[in-house]
Protein backbone atom coordinates (compact mmCIF):
# COMPACT_ATOMS: atom_id res chain seq x y z
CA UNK A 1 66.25 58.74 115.11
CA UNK A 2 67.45 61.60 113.10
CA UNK A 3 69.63 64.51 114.68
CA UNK A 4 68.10 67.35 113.05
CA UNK A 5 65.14 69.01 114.74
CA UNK A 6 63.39 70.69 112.31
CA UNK A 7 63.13 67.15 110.32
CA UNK A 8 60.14 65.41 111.99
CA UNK A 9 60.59 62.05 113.14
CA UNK A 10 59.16 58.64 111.09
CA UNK A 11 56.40 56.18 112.63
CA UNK A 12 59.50 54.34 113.28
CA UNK A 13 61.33 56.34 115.11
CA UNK A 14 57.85 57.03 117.26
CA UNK A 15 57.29 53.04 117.39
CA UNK A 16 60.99 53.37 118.65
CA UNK A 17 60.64 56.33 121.32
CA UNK A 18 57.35 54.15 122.82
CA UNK A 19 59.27 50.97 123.54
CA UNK A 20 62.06 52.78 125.15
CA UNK A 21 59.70 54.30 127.62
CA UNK A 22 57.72 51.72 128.32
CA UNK A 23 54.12 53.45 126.49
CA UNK A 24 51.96 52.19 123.88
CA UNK A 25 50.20 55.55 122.45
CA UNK A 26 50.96 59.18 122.30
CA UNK A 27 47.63 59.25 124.89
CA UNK A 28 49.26 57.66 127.23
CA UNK A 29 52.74 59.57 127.08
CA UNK A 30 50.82 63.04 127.24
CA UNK A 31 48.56 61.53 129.97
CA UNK A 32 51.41 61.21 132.45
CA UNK A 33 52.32 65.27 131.83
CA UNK A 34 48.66 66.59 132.05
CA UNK A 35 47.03 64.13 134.64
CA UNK A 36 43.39 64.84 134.93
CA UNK A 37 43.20 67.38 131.78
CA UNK A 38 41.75 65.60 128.72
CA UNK A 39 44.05 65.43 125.41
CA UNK A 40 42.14 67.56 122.55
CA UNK A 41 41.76 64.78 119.90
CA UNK A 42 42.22 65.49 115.61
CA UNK A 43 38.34 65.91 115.82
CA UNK A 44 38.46 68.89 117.66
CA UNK A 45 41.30 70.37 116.01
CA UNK A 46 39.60 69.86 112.77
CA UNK A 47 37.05 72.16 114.48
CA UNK A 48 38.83 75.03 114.18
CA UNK A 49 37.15 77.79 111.98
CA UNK A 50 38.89 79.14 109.14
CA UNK A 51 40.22 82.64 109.07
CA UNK A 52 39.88 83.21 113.01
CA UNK A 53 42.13 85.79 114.42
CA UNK A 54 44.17 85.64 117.29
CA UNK A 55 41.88 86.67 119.81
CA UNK A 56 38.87 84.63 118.54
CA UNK A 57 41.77 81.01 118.26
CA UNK A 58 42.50 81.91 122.25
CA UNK A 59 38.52 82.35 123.03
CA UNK A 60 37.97 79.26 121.20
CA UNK A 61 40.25 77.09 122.93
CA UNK A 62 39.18 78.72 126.23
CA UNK A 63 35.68 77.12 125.80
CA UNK A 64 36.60 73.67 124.50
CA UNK A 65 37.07 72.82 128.07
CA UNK A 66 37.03 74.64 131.63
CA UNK A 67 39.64 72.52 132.79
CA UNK A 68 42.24 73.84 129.98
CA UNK A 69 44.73 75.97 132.55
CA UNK A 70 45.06 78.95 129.77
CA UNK A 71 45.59 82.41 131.48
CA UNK A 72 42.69 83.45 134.18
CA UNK A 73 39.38 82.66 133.21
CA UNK A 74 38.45 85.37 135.85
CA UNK A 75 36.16 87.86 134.23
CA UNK A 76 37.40 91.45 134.53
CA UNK A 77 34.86 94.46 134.56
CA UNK A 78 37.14 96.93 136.64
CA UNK A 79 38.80 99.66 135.16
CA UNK A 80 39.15 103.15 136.68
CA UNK A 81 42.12 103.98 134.73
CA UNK A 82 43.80 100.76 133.82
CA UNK A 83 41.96 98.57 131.29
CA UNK A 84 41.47 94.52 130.61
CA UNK A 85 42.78 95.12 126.62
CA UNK A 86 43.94 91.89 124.15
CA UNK A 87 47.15 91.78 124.29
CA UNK A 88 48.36 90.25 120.48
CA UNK A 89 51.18 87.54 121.17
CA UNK A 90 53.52 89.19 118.67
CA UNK A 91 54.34 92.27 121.02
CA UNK A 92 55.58 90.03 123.28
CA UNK A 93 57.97 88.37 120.52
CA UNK A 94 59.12 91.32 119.40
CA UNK A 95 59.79 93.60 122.05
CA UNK A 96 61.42 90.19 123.85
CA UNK A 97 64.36 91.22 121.34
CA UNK A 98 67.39 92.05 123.26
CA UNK A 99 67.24 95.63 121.57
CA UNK A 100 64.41 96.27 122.72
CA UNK A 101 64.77 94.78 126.12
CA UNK A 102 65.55 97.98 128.19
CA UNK A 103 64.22 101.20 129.54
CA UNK A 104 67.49 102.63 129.53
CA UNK A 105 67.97 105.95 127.77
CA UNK A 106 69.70 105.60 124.16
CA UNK A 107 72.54 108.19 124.86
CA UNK A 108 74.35 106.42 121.56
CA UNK A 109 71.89 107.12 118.69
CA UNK A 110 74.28 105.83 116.37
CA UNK A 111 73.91 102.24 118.03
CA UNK A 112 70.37 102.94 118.78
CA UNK A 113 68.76 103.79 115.38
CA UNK A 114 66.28 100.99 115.78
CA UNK A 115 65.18 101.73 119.32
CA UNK A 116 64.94 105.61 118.66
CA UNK A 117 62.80 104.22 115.43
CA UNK A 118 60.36 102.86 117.11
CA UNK A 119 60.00 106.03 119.60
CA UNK A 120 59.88 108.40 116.72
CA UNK A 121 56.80 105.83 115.42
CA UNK A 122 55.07 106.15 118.73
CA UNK A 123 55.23 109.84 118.53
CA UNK A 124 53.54 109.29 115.32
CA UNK A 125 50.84 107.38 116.51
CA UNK A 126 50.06 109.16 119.22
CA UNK A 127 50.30 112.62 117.59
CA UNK A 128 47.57 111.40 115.11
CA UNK A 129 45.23 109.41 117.71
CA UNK A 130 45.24 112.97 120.00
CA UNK A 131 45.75 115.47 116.69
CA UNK A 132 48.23 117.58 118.27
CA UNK A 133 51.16 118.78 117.32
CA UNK A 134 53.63 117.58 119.75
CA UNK A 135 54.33 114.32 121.28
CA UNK A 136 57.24 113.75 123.49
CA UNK A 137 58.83 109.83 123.87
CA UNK A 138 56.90 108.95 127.22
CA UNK A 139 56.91 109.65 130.58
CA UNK A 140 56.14 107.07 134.00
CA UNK A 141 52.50 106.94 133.76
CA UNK A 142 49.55 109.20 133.31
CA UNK A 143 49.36 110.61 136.54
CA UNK A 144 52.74 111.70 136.87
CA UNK A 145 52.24 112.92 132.86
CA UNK A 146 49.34 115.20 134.01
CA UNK A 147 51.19 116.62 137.48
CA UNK A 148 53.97 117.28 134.18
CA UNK A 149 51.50 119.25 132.28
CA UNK A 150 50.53 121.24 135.58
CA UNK A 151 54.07 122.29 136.48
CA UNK A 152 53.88 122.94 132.20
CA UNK A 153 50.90 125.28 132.15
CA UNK A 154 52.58 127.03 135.58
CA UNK A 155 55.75 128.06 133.62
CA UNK A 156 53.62 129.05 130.94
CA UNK A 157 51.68 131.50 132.93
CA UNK A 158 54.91 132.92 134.62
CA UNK A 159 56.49 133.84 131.46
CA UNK A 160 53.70 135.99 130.96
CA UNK A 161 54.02 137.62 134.43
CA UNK A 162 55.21 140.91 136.23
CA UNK A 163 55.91 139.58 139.31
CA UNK A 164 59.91 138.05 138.99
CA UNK A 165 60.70 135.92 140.38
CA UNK A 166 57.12 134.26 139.98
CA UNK A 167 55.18 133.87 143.17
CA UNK A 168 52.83 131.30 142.94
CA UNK A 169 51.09 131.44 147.01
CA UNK A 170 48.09 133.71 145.09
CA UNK A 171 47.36 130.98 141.99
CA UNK A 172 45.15 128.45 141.75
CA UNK A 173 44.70 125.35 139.48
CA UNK A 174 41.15 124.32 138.25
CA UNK A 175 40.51 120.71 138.48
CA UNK A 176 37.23 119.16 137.42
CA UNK A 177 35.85 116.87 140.01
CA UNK A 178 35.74 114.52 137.35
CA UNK A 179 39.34 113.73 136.94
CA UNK A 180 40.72 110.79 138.85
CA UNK A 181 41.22 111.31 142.20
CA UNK A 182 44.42 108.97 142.04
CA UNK A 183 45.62 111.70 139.27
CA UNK A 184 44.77 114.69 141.58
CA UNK A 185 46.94 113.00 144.63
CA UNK A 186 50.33 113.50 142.32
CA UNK A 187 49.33 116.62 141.27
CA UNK A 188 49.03 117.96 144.50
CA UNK A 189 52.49 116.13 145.20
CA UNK A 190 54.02 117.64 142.33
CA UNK A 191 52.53 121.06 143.20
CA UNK A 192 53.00 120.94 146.88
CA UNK A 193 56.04 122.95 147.38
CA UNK A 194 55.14 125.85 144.61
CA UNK A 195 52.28 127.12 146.82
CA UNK A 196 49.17 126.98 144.03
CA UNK A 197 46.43 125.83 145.33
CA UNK A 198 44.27 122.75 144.01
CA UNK A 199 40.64 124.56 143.84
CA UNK A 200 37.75 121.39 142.14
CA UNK A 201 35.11 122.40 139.91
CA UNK A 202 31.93 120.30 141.04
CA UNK A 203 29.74 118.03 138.23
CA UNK A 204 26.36 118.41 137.63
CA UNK A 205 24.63 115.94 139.46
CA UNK A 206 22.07 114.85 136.81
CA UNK A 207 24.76 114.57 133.63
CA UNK A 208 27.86 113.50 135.58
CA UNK A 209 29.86 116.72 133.68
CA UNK A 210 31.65 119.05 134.44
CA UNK A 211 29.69 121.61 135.54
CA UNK A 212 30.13 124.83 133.28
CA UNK A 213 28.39 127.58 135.65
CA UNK A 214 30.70 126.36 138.15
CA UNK A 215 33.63 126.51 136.01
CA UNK A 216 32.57 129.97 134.96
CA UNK A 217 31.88 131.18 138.38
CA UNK A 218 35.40 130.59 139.49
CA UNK A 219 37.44 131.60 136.63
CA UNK A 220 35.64 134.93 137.09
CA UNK A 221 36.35 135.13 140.43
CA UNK A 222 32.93 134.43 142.25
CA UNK A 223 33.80 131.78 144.79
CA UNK A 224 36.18 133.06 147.56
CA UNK A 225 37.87 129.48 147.64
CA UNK A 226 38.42 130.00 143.63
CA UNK A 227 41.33 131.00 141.12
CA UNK A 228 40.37 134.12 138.72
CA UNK A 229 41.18 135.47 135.74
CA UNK A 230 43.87 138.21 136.39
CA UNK A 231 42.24 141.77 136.97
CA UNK A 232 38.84 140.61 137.52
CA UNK A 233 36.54 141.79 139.77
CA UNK A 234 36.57 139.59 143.06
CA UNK A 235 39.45 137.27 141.41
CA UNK A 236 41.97 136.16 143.81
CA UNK A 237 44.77 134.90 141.84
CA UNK A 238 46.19 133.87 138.46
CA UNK A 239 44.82 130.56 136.62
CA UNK A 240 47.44 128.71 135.21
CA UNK A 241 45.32 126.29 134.05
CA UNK A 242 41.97 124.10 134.16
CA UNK A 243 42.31 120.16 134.03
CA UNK A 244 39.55 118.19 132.81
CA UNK A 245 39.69 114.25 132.39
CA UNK A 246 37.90 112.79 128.94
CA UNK A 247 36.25 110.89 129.60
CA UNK A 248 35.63 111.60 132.97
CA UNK A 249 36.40 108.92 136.12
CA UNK A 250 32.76 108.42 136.25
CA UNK A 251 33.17 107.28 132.38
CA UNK A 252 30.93 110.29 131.22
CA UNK A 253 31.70 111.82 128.10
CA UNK A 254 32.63 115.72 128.54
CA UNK A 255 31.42 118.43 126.41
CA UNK A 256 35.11 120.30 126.01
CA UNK A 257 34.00 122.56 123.31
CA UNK A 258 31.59 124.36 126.06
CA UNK A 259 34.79 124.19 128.54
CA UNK A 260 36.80 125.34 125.95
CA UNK A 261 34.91 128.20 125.03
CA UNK A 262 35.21 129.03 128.87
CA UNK A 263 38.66 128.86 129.41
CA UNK A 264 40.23 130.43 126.36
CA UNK A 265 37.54 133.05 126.97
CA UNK A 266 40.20 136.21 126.09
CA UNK A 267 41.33 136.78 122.24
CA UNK A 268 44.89 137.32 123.70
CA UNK A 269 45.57 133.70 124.35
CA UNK A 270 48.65 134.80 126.37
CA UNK A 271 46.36 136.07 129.05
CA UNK A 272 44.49 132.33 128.98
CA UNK A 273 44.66 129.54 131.57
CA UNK A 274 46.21 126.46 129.24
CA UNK A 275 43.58 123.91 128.71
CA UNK A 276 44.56 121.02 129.73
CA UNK A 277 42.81 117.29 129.18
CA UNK A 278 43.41 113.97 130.18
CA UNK A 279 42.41 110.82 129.44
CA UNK A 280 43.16 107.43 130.86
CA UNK A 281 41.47 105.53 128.54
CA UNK A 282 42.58 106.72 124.80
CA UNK A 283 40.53 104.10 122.91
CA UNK A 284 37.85 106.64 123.39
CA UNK A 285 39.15 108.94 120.66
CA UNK A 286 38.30 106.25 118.01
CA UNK A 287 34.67 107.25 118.45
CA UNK A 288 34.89 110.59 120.01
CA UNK A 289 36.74 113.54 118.81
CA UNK A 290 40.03 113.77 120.36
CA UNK A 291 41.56 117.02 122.47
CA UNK A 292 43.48 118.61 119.35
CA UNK A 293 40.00 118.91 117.86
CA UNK A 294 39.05 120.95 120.59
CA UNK A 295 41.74 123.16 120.82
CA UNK A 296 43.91 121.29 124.08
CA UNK A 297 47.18 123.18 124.67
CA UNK A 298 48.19 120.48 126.43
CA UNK A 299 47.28 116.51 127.36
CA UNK A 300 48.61 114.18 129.72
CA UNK A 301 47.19 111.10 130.10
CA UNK A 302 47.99 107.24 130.67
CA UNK A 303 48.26 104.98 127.44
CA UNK A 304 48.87 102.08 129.19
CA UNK A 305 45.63 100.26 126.89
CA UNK A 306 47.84 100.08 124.03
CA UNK A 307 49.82 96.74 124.03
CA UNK A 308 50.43 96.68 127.20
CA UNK A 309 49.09 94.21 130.49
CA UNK A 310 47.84 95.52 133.30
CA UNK A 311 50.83 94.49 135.33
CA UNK A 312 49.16 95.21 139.03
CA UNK A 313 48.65 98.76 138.10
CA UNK A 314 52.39 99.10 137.05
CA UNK A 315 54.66 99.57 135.19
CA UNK A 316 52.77 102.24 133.10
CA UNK A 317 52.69 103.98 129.72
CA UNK A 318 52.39 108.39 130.12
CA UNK A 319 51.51 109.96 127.36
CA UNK A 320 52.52 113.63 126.81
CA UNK A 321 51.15 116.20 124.07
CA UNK A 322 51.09 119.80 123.37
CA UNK A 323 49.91 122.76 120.82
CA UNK A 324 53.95 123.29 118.84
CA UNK A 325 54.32 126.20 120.89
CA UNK A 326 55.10 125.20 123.99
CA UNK A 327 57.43 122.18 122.79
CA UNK A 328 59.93 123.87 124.92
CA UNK A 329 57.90 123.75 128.31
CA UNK A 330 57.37 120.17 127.49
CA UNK A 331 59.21 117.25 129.86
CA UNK A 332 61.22 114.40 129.32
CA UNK A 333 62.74 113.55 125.72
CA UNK A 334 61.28 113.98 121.83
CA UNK A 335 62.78 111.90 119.06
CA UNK A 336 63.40 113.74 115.83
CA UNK A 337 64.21 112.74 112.49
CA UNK A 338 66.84 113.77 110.50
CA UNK A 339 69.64 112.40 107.69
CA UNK A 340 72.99 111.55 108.24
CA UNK A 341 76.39 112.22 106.47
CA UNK A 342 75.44 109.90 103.82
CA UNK A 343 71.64 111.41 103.15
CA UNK A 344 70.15 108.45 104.99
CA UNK A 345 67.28 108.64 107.36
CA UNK A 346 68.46 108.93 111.43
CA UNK A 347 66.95 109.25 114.33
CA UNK A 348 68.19 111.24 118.07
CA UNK A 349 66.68 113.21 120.66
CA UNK A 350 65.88 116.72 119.94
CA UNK A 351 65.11 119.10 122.57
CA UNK A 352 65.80 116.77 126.08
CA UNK A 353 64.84 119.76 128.14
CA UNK A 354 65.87 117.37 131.28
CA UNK A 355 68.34 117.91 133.87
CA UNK A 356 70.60 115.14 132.99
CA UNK A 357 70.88 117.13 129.46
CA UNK A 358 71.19 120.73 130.59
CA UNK A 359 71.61 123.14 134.11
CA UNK A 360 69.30 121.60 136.62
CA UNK A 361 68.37 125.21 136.70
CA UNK A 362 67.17 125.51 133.53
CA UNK A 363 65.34 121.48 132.78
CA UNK A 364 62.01 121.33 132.54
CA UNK A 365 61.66 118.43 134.37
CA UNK A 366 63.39 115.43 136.18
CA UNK A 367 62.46 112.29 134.72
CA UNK A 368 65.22 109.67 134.05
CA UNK A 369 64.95 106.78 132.52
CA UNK A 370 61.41 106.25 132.20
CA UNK A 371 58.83 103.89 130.17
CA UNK A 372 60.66 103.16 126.58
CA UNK A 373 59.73 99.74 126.32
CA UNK A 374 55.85 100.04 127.03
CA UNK A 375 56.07 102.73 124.13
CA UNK A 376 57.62 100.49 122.20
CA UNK A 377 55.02 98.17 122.71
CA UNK A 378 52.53 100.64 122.19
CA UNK A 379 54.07 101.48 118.91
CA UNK A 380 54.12 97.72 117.53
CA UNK A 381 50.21 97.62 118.74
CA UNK A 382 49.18 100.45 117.21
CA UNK A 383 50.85 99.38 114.04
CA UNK A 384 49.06 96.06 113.95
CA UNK A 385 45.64 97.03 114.33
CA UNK A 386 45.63 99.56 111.84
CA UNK A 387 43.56 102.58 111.83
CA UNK A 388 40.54 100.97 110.99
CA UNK A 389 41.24 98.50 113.75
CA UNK A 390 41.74 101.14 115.73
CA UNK A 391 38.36 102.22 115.01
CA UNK A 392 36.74 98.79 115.25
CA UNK A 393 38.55 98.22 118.52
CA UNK A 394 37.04 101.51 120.19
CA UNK A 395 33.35 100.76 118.59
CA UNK A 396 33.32 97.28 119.94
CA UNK A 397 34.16 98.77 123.28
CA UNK A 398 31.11 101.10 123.27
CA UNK A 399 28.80 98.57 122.35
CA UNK A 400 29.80 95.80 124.64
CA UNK A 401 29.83 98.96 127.63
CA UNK A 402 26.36 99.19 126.81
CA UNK A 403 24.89 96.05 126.18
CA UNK A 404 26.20 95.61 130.00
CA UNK A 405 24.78 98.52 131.09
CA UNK A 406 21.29 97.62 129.72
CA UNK A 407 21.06 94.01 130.85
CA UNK A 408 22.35 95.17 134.31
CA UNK A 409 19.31 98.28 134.54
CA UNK A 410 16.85 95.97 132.97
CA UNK A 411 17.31 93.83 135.95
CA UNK A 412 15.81 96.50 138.36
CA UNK A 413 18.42 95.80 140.55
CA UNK A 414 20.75 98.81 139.93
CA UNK A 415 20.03 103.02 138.76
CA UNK A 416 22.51 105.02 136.78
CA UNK A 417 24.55 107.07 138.78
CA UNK A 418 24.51 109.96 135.85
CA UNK A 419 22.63 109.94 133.12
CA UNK A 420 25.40 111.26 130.77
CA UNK A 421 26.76 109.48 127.59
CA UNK A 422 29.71 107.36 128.13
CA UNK A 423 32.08 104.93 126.31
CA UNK A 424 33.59 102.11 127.79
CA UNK A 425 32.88 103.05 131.33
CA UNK A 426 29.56 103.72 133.69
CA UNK A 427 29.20 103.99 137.66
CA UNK A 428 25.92 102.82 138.77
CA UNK A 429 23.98 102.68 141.83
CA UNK A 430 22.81 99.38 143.63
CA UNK A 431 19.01 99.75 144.30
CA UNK A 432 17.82 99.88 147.93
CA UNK A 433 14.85 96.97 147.82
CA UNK A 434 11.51 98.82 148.32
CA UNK A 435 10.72 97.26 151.59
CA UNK A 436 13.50 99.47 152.88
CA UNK A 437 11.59 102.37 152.54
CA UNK A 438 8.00 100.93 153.15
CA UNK A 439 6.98 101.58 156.75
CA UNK A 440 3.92 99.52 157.38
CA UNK A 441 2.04 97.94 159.97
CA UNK A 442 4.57 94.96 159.33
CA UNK A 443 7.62 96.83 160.58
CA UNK A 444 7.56 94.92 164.22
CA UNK A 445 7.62 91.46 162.87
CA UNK A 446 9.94 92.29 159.49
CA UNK A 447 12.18 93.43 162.35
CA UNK A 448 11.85 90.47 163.87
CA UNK A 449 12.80 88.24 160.75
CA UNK A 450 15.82 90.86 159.72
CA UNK A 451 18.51 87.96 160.71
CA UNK A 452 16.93 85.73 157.78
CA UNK A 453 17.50 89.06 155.41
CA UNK A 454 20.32 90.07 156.19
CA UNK A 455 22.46 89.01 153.23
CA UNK A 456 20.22 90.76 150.58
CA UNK A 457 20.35 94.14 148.60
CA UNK A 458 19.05 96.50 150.73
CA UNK A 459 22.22 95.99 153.40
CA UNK A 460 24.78 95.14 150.83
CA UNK A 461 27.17 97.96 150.06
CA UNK A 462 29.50 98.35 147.17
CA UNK A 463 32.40 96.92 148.18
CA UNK A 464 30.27 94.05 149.28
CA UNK A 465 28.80 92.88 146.29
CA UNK A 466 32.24 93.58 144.49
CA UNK A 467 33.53 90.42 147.05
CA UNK A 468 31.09 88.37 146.67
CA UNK A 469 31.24 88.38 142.84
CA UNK A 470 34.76 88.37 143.24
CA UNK A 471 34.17 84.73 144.88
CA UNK A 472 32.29 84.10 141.69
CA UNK A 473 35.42 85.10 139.52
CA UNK A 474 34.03 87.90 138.13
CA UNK A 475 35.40 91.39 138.96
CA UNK A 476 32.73 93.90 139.12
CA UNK A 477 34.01 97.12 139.43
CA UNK A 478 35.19 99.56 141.55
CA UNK A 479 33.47 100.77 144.68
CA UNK A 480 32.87 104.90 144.50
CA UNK A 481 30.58 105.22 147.53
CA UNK A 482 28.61 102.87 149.48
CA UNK A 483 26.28 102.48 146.98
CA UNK A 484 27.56 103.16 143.88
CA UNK A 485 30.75 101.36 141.51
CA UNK A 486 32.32 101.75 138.28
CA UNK A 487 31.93 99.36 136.05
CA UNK A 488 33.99 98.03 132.37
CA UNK A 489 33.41 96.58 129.55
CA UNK A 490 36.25 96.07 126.76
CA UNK A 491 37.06 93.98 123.84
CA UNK A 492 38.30 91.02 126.57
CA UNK A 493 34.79 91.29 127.86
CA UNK A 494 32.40 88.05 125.55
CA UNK A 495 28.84 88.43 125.26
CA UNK A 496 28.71 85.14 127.88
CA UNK A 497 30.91 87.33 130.31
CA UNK A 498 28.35 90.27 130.21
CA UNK A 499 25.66 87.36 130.55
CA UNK A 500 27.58 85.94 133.70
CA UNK A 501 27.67 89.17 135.13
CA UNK A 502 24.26 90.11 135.44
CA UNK A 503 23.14 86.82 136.29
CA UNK A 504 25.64 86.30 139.13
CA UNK A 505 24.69 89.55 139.95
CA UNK A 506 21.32 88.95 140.16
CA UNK A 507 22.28 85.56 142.61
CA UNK A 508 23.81 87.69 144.80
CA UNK A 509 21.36 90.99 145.44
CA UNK A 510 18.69 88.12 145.91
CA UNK A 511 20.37 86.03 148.20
């Protein structure tokens, strides 16, 4: 046998490897390492399309056989901020690099050009994905990225103010019932010791939106529990600002140019709240416009969908945008570009308005060493799908979202929760069974008979049916209410999934 790996070995050195251990066949060698599992023959190999990509190689090995142990053949319809994305093996070679291989802060850029690189390229991305003008290099996730953009939108509104030093007991934040309530929690950690108040704006119940004559009402002043615009008539405090999520928890699609219109409602934009949108999901702006479009001063949101897994629900990926003028309200650290003493292209940190830079005093925020390797993954995703990827990626979404959402309604056995447009995300309502509502003469002996019923529909809350399809390795969504869950669909999600779904489903509400 030869010495040199990369040379393959002759039928005589196989015929030689065989005798010494005792084996006839390569069958019978691999059968000893895999057991039970059958060994894929040349016929099935030569089965193989041509010209299959990644994802559709992995999907076609996953069927061959059910007894193939690749990854989790668990179906995954839950999302509520953290999505069941492909994942293209190359991220993971790359950012295994040892250069790559660490959050920690590149103090050094001259031994960190490569690193800082592929920061400045995430900016990039991200600037043109969200078409704003400023992107910083991360933050933890996109929770703590929107409490950020609060604290943000609160030093923008006391640099316009009288009152120094700023008292902020009288203000109030805006936050549309629609954004997730996980998101709201940090805020109102973040917050907590300034003395704003968190004040919700309510949906309408029909759309699932945020509801505008609410919004208006307490902007102006009109609800006693409410933030107003400064000097108006029954206002009770400043507005710093009015979050809104795109698209919403419930997966509906917002109309911001109406909530736009409504919060930059003054010509002198200094006497504004800042407009503030999130997004946890930011596949959605390859179908829908995204926040720049609409005039955002400032996003936040969690980008955890590009490139990365979703890792238990951490670590995450925050993403962090604003209008150029407030770049220096903005936390954490933004990569610049510049040349070097030899007119070549370099790369540092511009701007690191953090208190590890500057006066604690004086830093706009905190955050330390934070997410650089999830945006470096992000980066290296975004630049192999391509725009037009991109695009494809976020359109498949939508239509697998509602192919689901269909099969599931045409089943009778669930309602929409809102009947507003939505991308890759819908909460629906489990539908009582009719005899739960019909009162006839039979009501004495159904009563009798309710042990044999027990398991079906009409007493089988959310969180329920999400267990038992869990037992079916399918997971269904997330319970809102008793009745009601939100439910996924994303490129990870086949047409057969979507069929398993609603069939399981229907095994279940019948049983």
């Amino acid at each position: 046998m030869n010495d040199f790996r990369y040379f393959p070995n002759s039928k005589k050195d196989i015929a030689k490897l065989y005798r010494i251990l005792g084996i006839k066949d390569k069958k019978e060698l691999f059968g000893k390492i895999l057991g039970d599992i059958p060994l894929m023959d040349c016929d099935v190999l030569k089965a193989i399309p041509k010209g299959l990509d990644e994802e559709a190689l992995y999907r076609f090995f996953l069927d061959i056989d059910s007894n193939i142990p690749v990854k989790s053949r668990t179906a995954v319809f839950a999302g509520g901020g953290i999505y069941n994305h492909f994942v293209p093996t190359a991220i993971d070679a790359l950012t295994s690099r040892s250069e790559f291989y660490t959050p920690y802060t590149p103090y050094q850029p001259e031994v960190s050009q490569g690193t800082l690189f592929a920061l400045f390229e995430f900016q990039s991305f991200i600037a043109e994905i969200l078409d704003m003008d400023v992107v910083n290099a991360s933050m933890y996730d996109g929770a703590e990225s929107l409490a950020e953009a609060v604290l943000a939108a609160m030093r923008l509104s006391s640099a316009n103010r009288v009152d120094i030093p700023v008292n902020h007991n009288n203000d109030t934040i805006l936050i549309s019932d629609g954004v997730n309530p996980r998101c709201v929690s940090v805020i109102k950690t973040f917050a907590g010791g300034t003395g704003v108040k968190i004040v919700k704006v309510k949906l309408n119940s029909r759309t699932g939106q945020t509801d505008i004559e609410d919004l208006k009402q307490k902007l102006a002043g009109g609800n006693s529990n409410g933030g107003g615009r400064s000097g108006s008539a029954g206002g009770v405090g400043v507005t710093p600002a009015v979050v809104v999520q795109q698209p919403n928890y419930f997966g509906v699609i917002e109309d911001l140019e109406v909530i736009e219109r409504s919060v930059h409602y003054n010509s002198n934009s200094a006497d504004n709240p800042s407009f503030i949108v999130s997004s946890t999901e930011p596949f959605s702006f390859g179908v829908i416009n995204p926040p720049g479009y609409y005039n955002a001063d400032i996003f936040a949101g969690e980008g955890n969908s590009f490139g990365n897994y979703m890792n238990f629900g951490g670590p995450l990926l925050g993403l962090f945008a604003a209008k150029k003028e407030y770049v220096r309200q903005m936390p954490g650290r933004i990569v610049g570009k510049t040349k070097d003493g030899k007119n070549r292209d370099a790369y540092a940190f511009i701007l690191s308005t953090r208190e590890q830079h500057i006066r604690r005093g004086a830093a706009t925020s905190n955050i330390c060493t934070n997410s650089s390797l999830n945006a470096v993954r992000a980066a290296i995703y975004l630049s192999l799908c391509s725009k037009s990827g991109f695009k494809e990626i976020a359109s498949l979404n939508l239509k697998l979202a509602h192919i689901l959402r269909d099969r599931l309604l045409s089943s009778g056995l669930f309602e929409p929760l809102y009947e507003g447009d939505f991308f890759n995300e819908f909460s629906l309502k489990l539908k009582r069974n009719a005899n739960n509502h019909n009162h006839n003469h039979n009501h004495n002996q159904n009563k009798n008979h309710k042990n044999k019923n027990n398991n079906n529909n009409k007493n089988m809350t959310a969180s329920e049916f999400i267990e038992k399809m869990a037992e079916r390795n399918i997971i269904a969504g997330i319970a809102l209410s008793e009745s009601s869950l939100l439910i996924t669909a994303t490129e990870n999600n086949s047409l057969s999934d979507i069929e398993k779904y609603a069939e399981n489903a229907k095994e279940v509400l019948n049983a």
